[in-house]
N, C-alpha and C. Protein backbone atom coordinates (compact mmCIF):
# COMPACT_ATOMS: atom_id res chain seq x y z
N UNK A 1 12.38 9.34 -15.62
CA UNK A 1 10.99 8.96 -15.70
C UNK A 1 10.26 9.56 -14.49
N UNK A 2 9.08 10.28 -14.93
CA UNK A 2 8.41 10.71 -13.86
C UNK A 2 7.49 9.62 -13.10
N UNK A 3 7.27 10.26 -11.71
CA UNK A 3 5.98 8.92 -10.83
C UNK A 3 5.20 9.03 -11.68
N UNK A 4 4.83 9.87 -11.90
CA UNK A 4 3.21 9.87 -12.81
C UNK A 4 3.34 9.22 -13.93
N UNK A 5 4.38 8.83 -14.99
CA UNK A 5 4.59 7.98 -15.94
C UNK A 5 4.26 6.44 -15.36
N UNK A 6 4.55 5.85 -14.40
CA UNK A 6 4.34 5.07 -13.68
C UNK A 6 3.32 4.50 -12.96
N UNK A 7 1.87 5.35 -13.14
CA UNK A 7 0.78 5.49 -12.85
C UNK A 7 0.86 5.72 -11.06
N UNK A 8 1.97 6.34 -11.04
CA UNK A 8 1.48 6.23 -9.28
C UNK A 8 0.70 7.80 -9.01
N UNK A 9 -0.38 7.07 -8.03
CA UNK A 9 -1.23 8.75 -7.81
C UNK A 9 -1.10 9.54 -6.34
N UNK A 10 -0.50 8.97 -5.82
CA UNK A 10 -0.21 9.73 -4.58
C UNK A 10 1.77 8.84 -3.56
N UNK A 11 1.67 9.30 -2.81
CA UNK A 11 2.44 9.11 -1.92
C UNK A 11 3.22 9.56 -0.84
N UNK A 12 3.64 9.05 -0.15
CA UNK A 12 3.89 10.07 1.32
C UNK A 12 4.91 9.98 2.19
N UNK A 13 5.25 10.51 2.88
CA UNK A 13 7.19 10.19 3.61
C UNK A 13 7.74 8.83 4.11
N UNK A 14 6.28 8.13 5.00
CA UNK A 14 7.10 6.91 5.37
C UNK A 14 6.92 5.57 4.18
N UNK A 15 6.37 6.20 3.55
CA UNK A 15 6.46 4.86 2.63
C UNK A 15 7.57 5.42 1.54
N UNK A 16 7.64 6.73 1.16
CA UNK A 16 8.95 6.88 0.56
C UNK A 16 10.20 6.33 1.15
N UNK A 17 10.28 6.68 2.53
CA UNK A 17 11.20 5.61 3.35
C UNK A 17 11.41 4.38 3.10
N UNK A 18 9.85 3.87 3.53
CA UNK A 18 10.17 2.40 3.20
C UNK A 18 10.92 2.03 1.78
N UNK A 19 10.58 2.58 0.81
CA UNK A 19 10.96 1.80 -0.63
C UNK A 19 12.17 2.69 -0.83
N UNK A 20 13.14 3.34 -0.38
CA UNK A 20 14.24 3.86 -0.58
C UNK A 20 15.28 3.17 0.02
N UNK A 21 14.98 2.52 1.48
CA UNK A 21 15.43 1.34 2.46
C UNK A 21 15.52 -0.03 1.20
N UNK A 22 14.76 -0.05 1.02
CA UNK A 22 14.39 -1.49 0.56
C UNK A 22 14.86 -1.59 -0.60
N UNK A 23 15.59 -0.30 -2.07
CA UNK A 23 15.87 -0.23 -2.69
C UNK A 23 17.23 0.06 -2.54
N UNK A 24 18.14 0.63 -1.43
CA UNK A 24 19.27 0.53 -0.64
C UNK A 24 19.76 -1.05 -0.74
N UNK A 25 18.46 -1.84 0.20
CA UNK A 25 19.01 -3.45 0.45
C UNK A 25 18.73 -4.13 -0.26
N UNK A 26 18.44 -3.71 -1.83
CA UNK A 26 17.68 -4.61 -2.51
C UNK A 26 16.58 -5.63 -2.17
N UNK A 27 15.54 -4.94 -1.47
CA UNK A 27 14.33 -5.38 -0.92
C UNK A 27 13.12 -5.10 -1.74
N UNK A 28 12.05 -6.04 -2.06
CA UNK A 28 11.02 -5.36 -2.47
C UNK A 28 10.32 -5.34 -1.06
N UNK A 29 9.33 -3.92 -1.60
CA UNK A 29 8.39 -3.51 -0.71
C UNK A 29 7.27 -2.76 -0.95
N UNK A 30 6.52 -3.10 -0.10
CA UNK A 30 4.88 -2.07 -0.81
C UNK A 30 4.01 -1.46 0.28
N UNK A 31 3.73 -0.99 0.16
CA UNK A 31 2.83 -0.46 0.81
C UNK A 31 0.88 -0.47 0.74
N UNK A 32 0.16 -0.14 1.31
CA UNK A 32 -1.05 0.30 1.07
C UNK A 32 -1.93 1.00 1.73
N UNK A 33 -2.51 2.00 1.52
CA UNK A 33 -3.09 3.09 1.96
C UNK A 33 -4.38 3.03 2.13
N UNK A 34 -5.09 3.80 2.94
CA UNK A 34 -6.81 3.46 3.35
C UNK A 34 -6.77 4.77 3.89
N UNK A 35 -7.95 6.00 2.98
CA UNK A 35 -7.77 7.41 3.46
C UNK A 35 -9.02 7.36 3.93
N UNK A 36 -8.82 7.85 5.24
CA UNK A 36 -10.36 7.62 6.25
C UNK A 36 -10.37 9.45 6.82
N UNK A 37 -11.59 9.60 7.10
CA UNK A 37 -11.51 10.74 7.41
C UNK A 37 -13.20 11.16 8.28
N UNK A 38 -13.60 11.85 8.94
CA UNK A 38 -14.51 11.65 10.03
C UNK A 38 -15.80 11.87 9.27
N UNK A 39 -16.26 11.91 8.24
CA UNK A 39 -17.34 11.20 7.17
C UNK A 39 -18.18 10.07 7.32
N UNK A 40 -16.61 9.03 7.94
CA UNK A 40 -16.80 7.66 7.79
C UNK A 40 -18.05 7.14 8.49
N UNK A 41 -18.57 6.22 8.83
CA UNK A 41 -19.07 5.60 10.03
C UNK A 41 -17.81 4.52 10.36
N UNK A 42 -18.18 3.93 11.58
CA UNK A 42 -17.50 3.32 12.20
C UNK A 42 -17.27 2.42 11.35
N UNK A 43 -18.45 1.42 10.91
CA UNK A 43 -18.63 0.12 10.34
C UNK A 43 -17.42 0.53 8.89
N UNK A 44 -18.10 1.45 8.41
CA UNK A 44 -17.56 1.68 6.86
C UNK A 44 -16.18 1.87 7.24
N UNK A 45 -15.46 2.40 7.89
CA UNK A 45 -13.83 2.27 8.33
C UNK A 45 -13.62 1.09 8.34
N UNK A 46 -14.47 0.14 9.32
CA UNK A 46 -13.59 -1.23 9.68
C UNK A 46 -13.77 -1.98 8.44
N UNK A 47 -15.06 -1.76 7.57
CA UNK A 47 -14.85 -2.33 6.11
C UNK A 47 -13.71 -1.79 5.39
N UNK A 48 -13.16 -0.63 5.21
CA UNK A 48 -12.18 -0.28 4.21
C UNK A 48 -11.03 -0.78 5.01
N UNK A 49 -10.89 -0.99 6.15
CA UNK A 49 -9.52 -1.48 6.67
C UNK A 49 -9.31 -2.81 6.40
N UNK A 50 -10.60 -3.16 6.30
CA UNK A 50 -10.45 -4.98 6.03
C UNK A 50 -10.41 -5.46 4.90
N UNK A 51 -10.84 -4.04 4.02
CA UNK A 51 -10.83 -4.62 2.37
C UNK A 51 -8.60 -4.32 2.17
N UNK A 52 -8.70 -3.05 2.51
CA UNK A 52 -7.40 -2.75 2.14
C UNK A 52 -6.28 -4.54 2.87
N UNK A 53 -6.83 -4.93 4.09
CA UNK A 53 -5.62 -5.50 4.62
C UNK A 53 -5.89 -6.87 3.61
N UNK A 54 -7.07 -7.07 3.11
CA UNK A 54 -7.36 -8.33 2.02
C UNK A 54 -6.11 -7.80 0.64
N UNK A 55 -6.25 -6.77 0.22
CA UNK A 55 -5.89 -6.30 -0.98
C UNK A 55 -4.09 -6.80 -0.17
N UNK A 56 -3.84 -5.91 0.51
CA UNK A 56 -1.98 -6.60 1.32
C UNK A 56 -1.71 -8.00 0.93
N UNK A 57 -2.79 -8.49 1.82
CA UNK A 57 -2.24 -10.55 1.70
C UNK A 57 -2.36 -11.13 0.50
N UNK A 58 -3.36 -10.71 -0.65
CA UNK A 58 -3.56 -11.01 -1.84
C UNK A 58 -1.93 -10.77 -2.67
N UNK A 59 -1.55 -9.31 -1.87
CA UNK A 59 -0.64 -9.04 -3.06
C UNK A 59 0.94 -9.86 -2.41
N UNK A 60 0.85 -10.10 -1.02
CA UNK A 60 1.89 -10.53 -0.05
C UNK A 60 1.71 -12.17 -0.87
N UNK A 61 0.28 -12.64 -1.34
CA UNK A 61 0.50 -14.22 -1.52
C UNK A 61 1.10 -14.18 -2.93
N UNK A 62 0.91 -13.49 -4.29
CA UNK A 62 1.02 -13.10 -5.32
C UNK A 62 2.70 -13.27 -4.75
N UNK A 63 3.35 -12.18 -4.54
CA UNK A 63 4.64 -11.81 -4.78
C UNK A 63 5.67 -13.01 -4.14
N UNK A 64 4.75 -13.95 -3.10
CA UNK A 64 5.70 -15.34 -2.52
C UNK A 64 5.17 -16.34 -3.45
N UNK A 65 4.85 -16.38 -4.70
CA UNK A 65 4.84 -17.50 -5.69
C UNK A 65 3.27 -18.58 -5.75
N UNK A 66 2.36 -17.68 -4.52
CA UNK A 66 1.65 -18.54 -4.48
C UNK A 66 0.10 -18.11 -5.63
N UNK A 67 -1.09 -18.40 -5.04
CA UNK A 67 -2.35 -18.77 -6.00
C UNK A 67 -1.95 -16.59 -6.68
């Protein structure tokens, strides 16, 4: 099965790491990405960092059984 069957659209060495580790120790693991680049303004970075780290704990509360 290809990634792309899988809908995944990108990815990159240390998170291939991570989920090759974690699939070694039978770990789940995830990652999440925030592509910033000097476009940004300041503000609009610290918004996408704060949306992405919301999107983490949402999925960190999801996967420990909770709301």
């Amino acid at each position: 099965m290809c990634s792309s069957d899988l809908g995944v659209l990108a990815t990159e060495m240390e998170a291939a790491a991570l989920y090759a580790v974690g699939q070694a120790r039978g770990l789940r693991t995830g990652a999440v990405f925030v592509s910033v680049d000097g476009t940004l303004s300041n503000t609009r970075r610290r918004e996408a960092l704060s949306e992405a780290a919301l999107v983490a704990a949402r999925a960190l509360v999801g996967a420990s059984g909770g709301e």
